[in-house]
Structures are given as structure tokens and as C-alpha cells.
PDB file of N, CA and C in Angstrom:
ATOM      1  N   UNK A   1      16.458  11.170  80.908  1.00  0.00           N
ATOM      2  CA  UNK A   1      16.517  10.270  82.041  1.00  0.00           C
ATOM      3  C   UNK A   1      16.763   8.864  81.511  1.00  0.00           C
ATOM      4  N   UNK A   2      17.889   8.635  82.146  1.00  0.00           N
ATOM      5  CA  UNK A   2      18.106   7.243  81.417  1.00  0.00           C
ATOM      6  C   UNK A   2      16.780   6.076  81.769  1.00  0.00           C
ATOM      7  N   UNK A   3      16.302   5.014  80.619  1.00  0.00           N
ATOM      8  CA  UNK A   3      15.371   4.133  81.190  1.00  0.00           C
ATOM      9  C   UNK A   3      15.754   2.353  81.267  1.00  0.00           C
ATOM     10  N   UNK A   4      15.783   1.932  82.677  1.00  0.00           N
ATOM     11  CA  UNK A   4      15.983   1.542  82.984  1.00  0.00           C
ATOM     12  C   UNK A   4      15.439   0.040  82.570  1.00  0.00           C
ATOM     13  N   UNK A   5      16.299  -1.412  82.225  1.00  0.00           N
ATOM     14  CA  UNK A   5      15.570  -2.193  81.418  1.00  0.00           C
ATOM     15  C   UNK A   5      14.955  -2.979  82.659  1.00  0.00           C
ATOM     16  N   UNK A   6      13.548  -3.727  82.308  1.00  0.00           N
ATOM     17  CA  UNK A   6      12.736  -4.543  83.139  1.00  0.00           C
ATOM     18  C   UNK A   6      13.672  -5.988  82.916  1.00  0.00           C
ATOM     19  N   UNK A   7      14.473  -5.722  81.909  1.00  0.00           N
ATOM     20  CA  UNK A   7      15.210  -7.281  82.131  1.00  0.00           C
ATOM     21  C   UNK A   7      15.930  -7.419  83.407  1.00  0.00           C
ATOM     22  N   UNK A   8      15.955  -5.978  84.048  1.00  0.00           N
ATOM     23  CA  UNK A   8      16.910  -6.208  85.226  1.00  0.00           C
ATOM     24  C   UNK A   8      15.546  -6.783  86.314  1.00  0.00           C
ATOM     25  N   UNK A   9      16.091  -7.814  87.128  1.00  0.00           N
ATOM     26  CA  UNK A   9      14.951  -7.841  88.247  1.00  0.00           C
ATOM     27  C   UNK A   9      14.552  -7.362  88.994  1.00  0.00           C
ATOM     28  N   UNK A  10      15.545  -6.548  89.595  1.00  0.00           N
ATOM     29  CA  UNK A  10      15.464  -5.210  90.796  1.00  0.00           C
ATOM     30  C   UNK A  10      14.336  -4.787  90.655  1.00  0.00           C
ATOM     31  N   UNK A  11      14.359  -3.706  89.062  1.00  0.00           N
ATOM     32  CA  UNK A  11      13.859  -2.910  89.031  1.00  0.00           C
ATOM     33  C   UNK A  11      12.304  -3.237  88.756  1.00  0.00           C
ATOM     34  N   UNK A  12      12.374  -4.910  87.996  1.00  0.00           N
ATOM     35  CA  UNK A  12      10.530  -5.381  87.751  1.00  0.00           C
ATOM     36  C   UNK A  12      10.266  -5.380  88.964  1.00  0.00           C
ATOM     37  N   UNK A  13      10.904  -5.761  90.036  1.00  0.00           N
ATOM     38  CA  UNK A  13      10.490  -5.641  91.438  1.00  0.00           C
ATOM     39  C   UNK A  13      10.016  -4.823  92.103  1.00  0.00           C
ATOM     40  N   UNK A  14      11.303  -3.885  91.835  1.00  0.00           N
ATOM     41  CA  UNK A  14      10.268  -2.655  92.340  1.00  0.00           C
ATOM     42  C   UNK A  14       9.402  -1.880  91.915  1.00  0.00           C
ATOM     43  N   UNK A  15       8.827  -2.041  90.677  1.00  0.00           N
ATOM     44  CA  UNK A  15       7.252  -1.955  90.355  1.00  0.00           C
ATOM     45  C   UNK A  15       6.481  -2.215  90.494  1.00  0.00           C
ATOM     46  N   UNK A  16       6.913  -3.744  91.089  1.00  0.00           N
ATOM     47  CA  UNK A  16       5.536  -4.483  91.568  1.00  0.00           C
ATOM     48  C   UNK A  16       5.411  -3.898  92.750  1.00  0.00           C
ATOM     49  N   UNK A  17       6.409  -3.557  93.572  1.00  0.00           N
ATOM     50  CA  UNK A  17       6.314  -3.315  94.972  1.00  0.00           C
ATOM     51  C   UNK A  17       5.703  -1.826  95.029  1.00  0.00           C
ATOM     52  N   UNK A  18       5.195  -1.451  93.839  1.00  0.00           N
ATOM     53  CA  UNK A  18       4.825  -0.220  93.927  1.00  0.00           C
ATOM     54  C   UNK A  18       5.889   1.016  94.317  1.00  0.00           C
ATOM     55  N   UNK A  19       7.050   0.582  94.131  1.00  0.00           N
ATOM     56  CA  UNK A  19       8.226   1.614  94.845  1.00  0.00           C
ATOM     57  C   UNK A  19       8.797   2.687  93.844  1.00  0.00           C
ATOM     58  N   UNK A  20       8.925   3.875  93.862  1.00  0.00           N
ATOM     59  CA  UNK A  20       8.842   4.701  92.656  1.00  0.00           C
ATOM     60  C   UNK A  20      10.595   4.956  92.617  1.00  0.00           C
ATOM     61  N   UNK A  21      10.699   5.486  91.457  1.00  0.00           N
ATOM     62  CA  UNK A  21      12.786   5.240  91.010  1.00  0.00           C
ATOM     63  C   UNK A  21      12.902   5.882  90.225  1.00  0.00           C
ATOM     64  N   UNK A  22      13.963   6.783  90.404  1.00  0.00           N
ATOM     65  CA  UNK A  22      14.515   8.118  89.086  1.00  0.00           C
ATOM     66  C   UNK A  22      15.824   8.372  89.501  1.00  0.00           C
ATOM     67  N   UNK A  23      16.334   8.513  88.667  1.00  0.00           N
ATOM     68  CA  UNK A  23      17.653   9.298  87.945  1.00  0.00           C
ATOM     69  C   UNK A  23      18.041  10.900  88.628  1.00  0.00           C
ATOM     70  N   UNK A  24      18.637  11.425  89.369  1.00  0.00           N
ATOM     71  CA  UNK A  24      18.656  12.989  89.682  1.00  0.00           C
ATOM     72  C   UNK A  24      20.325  13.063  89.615  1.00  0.00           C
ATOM     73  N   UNK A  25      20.028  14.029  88.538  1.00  0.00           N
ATOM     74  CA  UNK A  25      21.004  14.574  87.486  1.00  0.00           C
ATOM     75  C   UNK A  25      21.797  16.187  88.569  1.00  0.00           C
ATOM     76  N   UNK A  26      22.861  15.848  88.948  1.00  0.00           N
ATOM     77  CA  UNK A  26      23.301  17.484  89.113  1.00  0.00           C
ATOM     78  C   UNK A  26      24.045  18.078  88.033  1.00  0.00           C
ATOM     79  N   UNK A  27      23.189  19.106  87.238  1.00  0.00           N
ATOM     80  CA  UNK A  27      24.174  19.429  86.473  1.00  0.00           C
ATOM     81  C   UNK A  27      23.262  20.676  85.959  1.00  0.00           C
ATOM     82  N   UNK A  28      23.365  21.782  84.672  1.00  0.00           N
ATOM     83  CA  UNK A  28      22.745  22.655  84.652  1.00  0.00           C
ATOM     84  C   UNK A  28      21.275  22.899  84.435  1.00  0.00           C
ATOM     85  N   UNK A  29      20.411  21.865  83.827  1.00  0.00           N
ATOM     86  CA  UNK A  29      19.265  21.696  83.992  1.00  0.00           C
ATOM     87  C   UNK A  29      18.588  21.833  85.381  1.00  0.00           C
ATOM     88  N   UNK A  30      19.352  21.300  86.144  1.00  0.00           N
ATOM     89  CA  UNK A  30      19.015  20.891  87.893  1.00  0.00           C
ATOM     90  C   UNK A  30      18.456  22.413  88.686  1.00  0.00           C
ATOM     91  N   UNK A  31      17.206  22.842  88.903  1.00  0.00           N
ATOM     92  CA  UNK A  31      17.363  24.087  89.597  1.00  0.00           C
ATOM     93  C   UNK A  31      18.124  24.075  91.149  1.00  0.00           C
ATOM     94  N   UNK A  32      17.132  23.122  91.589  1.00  0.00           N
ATOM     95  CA  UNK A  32      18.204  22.951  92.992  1.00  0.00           C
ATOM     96  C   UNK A  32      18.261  21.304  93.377  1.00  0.00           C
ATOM     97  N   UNK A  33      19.655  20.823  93.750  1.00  0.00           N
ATOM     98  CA  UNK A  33      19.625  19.200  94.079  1.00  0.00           C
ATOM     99  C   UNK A  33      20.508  19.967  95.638  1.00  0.00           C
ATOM    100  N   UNK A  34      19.762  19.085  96.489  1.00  0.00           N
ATOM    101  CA  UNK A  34      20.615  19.193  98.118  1.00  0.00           C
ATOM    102  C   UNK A  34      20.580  17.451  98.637  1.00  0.00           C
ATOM    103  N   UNK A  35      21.967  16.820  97.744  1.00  0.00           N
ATOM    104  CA  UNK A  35      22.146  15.704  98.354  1.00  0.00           C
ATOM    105  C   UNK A  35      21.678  15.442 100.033  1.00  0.00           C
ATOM    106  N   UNK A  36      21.629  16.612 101.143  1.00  0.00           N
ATOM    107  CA  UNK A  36      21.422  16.372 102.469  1.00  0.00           C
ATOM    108  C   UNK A  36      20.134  16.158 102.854  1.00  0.00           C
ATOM    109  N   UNK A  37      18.843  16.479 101.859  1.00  0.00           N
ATOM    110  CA  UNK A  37      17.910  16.522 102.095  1.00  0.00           C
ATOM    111  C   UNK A  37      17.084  15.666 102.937  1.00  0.00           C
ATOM    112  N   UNK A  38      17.472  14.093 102.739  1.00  0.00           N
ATOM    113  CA  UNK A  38      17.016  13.152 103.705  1.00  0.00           C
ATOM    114  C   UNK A  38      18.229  12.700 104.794  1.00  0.00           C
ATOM    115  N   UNK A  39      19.293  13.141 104.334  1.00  0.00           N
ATOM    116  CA  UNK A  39      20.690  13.306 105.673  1.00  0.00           C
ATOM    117  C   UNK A  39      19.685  12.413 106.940  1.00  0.00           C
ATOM    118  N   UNK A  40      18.644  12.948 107.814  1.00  0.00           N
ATOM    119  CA  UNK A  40      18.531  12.977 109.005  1.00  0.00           C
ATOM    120  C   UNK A  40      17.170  11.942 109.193  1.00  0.00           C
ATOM    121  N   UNK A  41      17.079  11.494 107.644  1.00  0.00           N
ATOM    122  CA  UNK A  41      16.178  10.153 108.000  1.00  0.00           C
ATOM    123  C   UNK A  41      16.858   8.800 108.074  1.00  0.00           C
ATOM    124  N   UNK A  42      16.286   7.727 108.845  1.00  0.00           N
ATOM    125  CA  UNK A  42      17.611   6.519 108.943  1.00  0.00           C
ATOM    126  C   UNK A  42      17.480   5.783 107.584  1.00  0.00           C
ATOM    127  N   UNK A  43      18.652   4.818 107.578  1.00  0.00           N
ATOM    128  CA  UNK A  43      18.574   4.102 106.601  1.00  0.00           C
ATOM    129  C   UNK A  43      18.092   2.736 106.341  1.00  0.00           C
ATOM    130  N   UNK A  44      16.849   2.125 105.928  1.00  0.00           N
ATOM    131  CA  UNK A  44      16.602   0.987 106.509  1.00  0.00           C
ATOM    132  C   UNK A  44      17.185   0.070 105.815  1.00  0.00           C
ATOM    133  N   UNK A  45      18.922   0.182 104.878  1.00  0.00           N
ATOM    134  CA  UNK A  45      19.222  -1.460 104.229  1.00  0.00           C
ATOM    135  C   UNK A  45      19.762  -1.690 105.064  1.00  0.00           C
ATOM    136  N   UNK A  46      19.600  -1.761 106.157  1.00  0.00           N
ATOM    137  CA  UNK A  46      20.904  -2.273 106.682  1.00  0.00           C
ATOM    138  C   UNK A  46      20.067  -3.605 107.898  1.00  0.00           C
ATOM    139  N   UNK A  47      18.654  -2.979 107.526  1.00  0.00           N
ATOM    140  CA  UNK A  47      17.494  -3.767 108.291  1.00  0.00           C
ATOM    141  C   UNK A  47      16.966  -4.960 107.285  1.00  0.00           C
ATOM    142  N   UNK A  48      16.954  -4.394 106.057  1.00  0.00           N
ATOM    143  CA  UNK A  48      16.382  -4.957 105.064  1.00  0.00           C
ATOM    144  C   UNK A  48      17.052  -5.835 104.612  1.00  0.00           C
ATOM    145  N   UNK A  49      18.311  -5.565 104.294  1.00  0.00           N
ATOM    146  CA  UNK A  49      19.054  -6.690 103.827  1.00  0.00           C
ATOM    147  C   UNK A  49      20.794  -6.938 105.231  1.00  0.00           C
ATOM    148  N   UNK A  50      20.466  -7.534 106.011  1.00  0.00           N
ATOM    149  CA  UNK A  50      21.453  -7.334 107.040  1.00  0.00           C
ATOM    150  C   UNK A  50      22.204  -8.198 106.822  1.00  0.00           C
ATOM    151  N   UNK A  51      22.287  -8.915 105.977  1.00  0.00           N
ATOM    152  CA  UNK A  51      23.281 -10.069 105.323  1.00  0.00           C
ATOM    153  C   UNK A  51      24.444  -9.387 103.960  1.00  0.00           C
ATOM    154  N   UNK A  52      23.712  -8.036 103.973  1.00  0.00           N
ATOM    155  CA  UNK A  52      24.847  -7.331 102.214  1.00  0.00           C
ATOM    156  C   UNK A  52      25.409  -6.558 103.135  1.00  0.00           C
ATOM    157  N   UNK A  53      26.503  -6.958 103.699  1.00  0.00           N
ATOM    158  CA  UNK A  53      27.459  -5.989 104.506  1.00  0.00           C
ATOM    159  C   UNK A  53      28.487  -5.512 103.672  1.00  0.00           C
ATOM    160  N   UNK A  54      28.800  -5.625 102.575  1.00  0.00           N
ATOM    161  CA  UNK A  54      29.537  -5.273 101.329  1.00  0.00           C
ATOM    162  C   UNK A  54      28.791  -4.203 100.296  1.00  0.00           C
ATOM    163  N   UNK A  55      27.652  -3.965 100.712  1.00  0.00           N
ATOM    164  CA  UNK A  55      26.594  -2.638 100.195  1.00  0.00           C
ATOM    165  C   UNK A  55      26.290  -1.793 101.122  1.00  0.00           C
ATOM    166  N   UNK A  56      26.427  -1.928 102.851  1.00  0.00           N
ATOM    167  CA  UNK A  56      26.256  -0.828 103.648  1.00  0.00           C
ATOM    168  C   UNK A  56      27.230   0.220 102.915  1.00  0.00           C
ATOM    169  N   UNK A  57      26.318   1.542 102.702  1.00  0.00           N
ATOM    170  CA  UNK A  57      27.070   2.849 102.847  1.00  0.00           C
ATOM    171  C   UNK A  57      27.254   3.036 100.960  1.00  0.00           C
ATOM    172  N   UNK A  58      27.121   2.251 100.981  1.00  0.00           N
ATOM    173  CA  UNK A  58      26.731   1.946  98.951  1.00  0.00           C
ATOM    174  C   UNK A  58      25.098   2.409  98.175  1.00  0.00           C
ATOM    175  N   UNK A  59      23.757   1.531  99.280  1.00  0.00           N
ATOM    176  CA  UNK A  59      22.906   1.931  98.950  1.00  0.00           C
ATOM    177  C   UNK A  59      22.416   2.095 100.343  1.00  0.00           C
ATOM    178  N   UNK A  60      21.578   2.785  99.967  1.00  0.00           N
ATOM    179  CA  UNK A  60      20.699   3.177 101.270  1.00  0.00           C
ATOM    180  C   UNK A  60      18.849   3.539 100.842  1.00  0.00           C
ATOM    181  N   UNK A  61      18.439   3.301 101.887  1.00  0.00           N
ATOM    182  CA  UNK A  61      16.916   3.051 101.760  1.00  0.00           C
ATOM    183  C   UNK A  61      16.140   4.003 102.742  1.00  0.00           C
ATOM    184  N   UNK A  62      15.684   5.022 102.296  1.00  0.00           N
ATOM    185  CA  UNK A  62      14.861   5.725 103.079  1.00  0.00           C
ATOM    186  C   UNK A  62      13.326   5.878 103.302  1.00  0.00           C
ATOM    187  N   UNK A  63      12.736   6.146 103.416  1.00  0.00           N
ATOM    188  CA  UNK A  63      11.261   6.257 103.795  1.00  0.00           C
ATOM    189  C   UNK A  63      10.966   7.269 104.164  1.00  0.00           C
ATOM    190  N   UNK A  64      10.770   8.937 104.235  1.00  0.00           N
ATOM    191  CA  UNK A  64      10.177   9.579 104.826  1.00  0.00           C
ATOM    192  C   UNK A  64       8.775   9.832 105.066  1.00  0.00           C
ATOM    193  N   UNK A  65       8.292  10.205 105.942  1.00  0.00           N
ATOM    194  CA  UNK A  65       6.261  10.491 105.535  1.00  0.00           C
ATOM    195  C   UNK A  65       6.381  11.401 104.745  1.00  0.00           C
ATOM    196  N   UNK A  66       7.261  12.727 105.020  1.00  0.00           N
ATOM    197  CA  UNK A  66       6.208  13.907 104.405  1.00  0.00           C
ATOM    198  C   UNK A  66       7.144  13.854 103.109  1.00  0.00           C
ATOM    199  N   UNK A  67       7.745  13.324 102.665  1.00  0.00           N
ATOM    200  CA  UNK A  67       8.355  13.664 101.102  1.00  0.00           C
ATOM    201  C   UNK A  67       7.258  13.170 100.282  1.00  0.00           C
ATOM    202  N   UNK A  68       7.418  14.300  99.123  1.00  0.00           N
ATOM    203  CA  UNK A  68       6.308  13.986  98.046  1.00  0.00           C
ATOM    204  C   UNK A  68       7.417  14.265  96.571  1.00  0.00           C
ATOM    205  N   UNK A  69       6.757  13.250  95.671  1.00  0.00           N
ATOM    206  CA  UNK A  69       7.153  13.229  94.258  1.00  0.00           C
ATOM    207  C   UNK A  69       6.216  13.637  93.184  1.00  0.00           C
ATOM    208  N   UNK A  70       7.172  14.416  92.942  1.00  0.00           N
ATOM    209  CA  UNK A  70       5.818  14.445  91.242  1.00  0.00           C
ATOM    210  C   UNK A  70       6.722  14.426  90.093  1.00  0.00           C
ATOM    211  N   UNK A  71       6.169  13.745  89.029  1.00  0.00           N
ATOM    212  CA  UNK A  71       7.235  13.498  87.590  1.00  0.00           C
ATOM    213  C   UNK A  71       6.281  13.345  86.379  1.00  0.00           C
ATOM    214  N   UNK A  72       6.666  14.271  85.494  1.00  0.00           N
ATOM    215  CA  UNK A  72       5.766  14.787  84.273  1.00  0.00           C
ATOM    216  C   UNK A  72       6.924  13.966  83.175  1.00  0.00           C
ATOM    217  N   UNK A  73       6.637  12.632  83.265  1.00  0.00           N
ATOM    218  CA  UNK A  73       7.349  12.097  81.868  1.00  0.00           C
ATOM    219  C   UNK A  73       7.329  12.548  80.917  1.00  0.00           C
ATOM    220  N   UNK A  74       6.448  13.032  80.244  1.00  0.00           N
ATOM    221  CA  UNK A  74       6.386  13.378  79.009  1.00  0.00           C
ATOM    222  C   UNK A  74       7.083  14.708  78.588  1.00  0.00           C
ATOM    223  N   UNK A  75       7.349  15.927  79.801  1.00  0.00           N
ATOM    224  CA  UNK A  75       8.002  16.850  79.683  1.00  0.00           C
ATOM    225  C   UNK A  75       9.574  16.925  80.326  1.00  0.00           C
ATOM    226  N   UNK A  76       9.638  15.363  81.301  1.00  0.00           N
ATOM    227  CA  UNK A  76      10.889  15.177  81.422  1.00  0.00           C
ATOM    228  C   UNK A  76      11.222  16.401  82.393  1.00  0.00           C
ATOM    229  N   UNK A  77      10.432  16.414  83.827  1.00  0.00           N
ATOM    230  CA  UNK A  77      10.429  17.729  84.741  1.00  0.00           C
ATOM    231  C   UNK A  77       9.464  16.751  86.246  1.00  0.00           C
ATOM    232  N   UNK A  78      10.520  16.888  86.931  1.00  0.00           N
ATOM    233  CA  UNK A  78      10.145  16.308  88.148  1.00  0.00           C
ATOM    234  C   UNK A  78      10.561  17.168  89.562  1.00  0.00           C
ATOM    235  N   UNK A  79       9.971  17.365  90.394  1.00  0.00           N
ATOM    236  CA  UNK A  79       9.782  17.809  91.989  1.00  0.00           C
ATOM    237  C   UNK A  79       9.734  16.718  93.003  1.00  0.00           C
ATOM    238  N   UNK A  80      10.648  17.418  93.671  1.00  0.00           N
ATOM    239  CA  UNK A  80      11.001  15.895  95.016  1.00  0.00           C
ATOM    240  C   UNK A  80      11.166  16.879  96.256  1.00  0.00           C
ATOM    241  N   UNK A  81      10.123  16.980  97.110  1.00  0.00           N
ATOM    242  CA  UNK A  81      10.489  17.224  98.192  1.00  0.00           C
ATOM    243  C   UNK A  81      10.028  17.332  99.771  1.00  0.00           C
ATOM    244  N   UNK A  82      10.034  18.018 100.914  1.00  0.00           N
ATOM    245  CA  UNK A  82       9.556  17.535 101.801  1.00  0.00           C
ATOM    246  C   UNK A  82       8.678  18.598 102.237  1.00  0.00           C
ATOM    247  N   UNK A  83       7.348  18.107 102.742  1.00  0.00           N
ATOM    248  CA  UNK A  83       6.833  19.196 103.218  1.00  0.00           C
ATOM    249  C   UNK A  83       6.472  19.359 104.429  1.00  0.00           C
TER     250      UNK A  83
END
């Protein structure tokens, strides 16, 4: 998983903000990736930052309740999903 430098600000940011961030790889390691999975939750950059109209549809910001994460750094094996 690539690691991401704190020199960038984004990302010190979003640590502070408590906001969690990973890398999802499709490729043969991957047991199952379903890009659609949050498809049908909205997107809130467009609330968040309504001034980057040159990033709508670029990034997007979701929130679901019931999605849960779990990530075992050390074995480099993570679960993302909704329940």
C-alpha cells in the first residue's frame, strides 16, 4: 500500500480530522472490489467544497452509517464493507 507523505497537507488533515484513507488495489490479490458499492450514497463534495467545480466527478465524498473498515497494517489485509 503505497504510504502517503504527511508533507502533503490534505492528508495531515485528514488525520486530524480523524478521517480514515487507503489505497484499493484491483488486481489479483483483491478477493472482491465492487467499485458500485456506495453507487447509491450521495456525494457530499459538491456541498463541501462548492467553489471546486473543476473536481466535481473527480473526487467524491461519501459518508455511509453502516459501512465498516477494518485494516491489519502489519499484515497488509483490509475489509471494507456494508452491513
Amino acid at each position: 500500500m503505497p504510504e502517503l507523505s504527511y508533507g502533503s497537507h490534505m492528508f495531515q488533515d485528514m488525520v486530524e480530522a480523524e478521517m480514515c484513507y487507503s489505497a484499493v488495489f484491483n488486481d489479483r490479490k483483491t478477493q472482491r472490489y465492487d467499485p458500485l458499492l456506495l453507487k447509491d450514497e450521495p456525494d457530499l463534495f459538491r456541498q463541501i467544497c462548492p467553489d471546486r467545480t473543476d473536481l466535481f466527478g473527480m473526487v467524491t465524498v461519501r459518508e455511509p452509517e453502516s459501512l465498516f473498515y477494518w485494516l491489519d497494517s502489519v499484515k497488509n489485509h483490509a475489509v471494507c464493507g456494508i452491513v
